[in-house]
Every structure is written in C-alpha cells, then in structure tokens.
Protein backbone atom coordinates (compact mmCIF):
# COMPACT_ATOMS: atom_id res chain seq x y z
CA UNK A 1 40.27 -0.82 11.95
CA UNK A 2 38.02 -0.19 15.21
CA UNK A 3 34.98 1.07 14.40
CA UNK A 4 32.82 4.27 16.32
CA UNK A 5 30.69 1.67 18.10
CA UNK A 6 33.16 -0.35 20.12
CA UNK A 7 34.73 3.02 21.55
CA UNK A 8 33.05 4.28 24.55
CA UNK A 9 31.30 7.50 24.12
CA UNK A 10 32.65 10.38 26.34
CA UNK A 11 30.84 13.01 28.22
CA UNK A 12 31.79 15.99 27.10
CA UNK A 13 32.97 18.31 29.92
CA UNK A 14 33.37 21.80 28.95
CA UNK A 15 30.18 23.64 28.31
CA UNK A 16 31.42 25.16 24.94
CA UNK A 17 31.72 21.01 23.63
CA UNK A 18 28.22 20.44 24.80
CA UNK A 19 26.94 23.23 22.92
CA UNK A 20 29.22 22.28 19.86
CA UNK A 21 27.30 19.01 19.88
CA UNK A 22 24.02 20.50 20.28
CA UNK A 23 24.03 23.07 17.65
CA UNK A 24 27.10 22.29 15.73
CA UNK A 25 31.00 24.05 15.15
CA UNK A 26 29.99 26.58 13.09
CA UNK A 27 27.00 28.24 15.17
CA UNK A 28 29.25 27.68 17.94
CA UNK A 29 32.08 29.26 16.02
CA UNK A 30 30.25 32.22 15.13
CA UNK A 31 29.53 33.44 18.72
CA UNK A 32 27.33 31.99 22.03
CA UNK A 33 26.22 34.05 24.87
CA UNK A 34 25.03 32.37 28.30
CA UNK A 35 21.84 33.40 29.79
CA UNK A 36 19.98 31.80 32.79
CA UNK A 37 16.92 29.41 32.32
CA UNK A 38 15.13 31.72 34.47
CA UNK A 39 14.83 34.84 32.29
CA UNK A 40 13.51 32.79 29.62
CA UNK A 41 10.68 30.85 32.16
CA UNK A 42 10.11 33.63 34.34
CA UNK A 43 9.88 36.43 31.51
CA UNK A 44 6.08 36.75 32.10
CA UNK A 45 6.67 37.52 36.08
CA UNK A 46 9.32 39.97 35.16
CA UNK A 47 6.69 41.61 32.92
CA UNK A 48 8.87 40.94 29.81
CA UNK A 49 7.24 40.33 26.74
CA UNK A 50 9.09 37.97 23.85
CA UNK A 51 10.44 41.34 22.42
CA UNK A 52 11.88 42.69 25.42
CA UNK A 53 13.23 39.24 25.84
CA UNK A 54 15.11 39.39 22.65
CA UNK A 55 16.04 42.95 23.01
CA UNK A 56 18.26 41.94 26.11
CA UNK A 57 19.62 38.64 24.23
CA UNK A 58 21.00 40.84 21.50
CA UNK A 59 22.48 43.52 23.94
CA UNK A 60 24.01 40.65 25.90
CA UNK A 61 25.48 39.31 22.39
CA UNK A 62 27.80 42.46 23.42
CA UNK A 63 28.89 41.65 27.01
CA UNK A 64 31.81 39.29 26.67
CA UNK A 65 32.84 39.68 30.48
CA UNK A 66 31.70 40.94 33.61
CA UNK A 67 33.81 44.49 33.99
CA UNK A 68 33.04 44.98 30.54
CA UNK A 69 29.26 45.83 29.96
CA UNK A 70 27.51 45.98 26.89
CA UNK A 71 27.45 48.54 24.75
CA UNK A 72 25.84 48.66 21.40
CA UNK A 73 23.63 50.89 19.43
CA UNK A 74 19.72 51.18 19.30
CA UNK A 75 20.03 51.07 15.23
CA UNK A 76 22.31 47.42 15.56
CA UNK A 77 19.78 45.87 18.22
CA UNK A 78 16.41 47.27 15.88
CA UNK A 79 18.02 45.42 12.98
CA UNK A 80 18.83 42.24 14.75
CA UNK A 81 15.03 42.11 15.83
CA UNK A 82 13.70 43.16 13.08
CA UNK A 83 11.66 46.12 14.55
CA UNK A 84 12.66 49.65 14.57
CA UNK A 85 14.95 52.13 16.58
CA UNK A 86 12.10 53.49 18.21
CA UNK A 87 10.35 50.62 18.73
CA UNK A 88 13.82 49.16 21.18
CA UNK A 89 13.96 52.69 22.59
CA UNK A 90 10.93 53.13 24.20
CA UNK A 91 11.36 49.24 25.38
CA UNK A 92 14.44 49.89 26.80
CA UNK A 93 13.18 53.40 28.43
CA UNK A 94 10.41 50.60 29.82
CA UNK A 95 12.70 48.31 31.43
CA UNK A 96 14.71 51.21 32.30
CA UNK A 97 11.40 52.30 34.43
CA UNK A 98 10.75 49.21 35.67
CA UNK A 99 14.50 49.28 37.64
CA UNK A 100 15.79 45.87 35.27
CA UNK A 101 18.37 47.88 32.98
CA UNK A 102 20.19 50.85 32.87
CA UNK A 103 21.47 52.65 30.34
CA UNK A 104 24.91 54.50 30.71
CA UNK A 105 25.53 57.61 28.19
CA UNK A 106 28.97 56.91 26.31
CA UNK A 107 30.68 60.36 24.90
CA UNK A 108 33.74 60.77 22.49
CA UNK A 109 35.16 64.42 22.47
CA UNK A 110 33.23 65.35 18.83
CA UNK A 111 30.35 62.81 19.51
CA UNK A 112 27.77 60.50 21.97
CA UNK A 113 28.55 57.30 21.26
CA UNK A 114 26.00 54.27 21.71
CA UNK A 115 24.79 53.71 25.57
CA UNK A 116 26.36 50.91 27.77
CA UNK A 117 23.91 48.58 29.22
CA UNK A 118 23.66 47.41 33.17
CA UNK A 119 21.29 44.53 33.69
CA UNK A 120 21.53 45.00 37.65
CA UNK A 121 18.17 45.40 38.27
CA UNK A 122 17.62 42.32 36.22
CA UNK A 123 19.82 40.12 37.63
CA UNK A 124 18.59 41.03 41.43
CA UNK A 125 15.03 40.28 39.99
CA UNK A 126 16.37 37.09 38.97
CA UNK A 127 17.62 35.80 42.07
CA UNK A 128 14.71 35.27 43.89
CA UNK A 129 12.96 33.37 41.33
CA UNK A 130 16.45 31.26 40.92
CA UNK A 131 16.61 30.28 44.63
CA UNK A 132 12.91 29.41 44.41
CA UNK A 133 13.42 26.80 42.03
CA UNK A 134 16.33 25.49 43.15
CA UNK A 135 14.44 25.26 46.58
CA UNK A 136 11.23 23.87 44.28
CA UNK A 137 13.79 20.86 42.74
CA UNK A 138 15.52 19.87 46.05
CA UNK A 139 12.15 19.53 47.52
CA UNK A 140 10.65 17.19 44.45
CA UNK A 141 13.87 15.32 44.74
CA UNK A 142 12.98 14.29 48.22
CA UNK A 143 9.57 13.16 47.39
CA UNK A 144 11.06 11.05 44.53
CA UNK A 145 12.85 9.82 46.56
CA UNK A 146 10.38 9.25 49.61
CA UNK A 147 8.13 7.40 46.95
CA UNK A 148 10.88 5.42 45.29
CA UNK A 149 10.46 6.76 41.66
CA UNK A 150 13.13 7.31 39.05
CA UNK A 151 15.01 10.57 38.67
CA UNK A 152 13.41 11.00 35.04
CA UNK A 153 10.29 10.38 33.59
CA UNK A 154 9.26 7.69 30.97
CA UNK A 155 11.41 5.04 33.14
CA UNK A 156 8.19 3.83 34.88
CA UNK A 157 7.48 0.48 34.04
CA UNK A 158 3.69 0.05 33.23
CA UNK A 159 2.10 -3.09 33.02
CA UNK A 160 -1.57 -3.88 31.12
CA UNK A 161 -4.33 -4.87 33.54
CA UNK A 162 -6.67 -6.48 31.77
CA UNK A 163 -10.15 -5.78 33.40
CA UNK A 164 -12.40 -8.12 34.63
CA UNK A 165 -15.77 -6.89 33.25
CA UNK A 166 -16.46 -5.92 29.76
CA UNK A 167 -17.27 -2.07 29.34
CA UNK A 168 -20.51 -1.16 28.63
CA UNK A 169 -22.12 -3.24 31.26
C-alpha cells in the first residue's frame, strides 16, 4: 500500500476545489458567492461601512448569474445581519443615493413583491480602484525585480552580525 506522502500533491485547478480545501465540502456545499478583493479593501473609499458591506454580501447570496439580478426581501437580508428591516432600508436608500445600487420594484398582479438589486454603480466604482492596484502590483513587481528580491516575503535570508563594540559604551 502507497502511502499519502509518496504521491505528489496536485494543484487544484478549479476555483470551487480551492475553496473546498479552504473551508471544507460542506460550507462549500451549502452555497459560495464570489466578490472582488476590492470591495472588501476599498470599502472605506467607497464610504461603506462593515454593515453596508454585509448588506450587499447577503443580497449577492441571491445573484447566481449575470442576467439574473438579485432579488430578495428587506425582512430576509435584516435577519441574516442581525439588524432590522429598517435599519437595511434606509442603508440601502443610502447607497441608493450615493449612485452604488439600485433598487428595481418587482409587482405580481395582487401584490409588490421584494425589489431586485443592480450593483452598477458599484461595480463602475470598483473599477478604478481595481486597475489601480493591478497597476500598483505590476509596478512593485518590477522593483523586485530591479533589486533582485524574492516574489514573497519571509524568503530573505538573514544572517547575525555580531557587532564589534559592546553596547553601552
């Protein structure tokens, strides 16, 4: 019998078996949404607070492909948060204002039914800030590589230099 240690370990390729070893099958299993780095590190630029934040992570828990845009009730998003209906609301109405989301009115013939979500505004704020930092990275890349360091930190190789005078003196 061949044990786990002699087999080469494979990269995983798909991004849905990365994230299966990062957080397991069975958070993986239960639903994953994808959502640039840049909302999360550029939140405080977009003037989004770590509620707003989460408020548009739980309405994009609804959008499962492009042509298809969120939709999902005020009530399910307050309860995910833990805040309430009011509260995401006037938030929304907020981000609304500020030109990152809009909400579309969905009617049946008896009733309104919950509002559909576009995050155009959002996603042209983005932008910007993404092409910035991809800019920012291709220019430390050169510099690495102008000065000859590693790609990744913690692979310099230090040596002690012992000094030559006590301390003190």
């Amino acid at each position: 019998m061949m044990s786990n240690q002699s087999q080469p370990q494979q990269t995983p390729t798909k991004p849905t078996q990365v994230l299966r070893l990062k957080w397991g099958d069975a958070a993986i299993d239960a639903g994953w949404i994808g959502i640039p780095n840049m909302l999360i590190h550029h939140a405080a630029d977009l003037k989004l607070d770590s509620l707003d934040v989460h408020i548009v992570l739980v309405i994009c828990t609804h959008w499962w492909s492009p042509e298809n845009k969120p939709f999902v009730s005020n009530g399910a998003v307050a309860d995910a948060v833990g805040v309430d209906g009011n509260t995401v609301r006037r938030r929304i109405q907020q981000m609304e204002r500020r030109g990152l989301m809009c909400r579309v009115p969905r009617y049946s013939r008896t009733y309104k039914n919950s509002n559909q979500f576009l995050f155009d505004g959002l996603i042209a704020a983005l932008q910007p800030l993404a092409l910035k930092a991809i800019h920012d990275r291709k220019i430390e890349q050169k510099v690495r590589t102008l000065r000859g360091r590693p790609k990744r930190p913690g692979r310099y190789k230090l040596k002690v230099v012992e000094d030559s005078e006590p301390p003190g003196d």
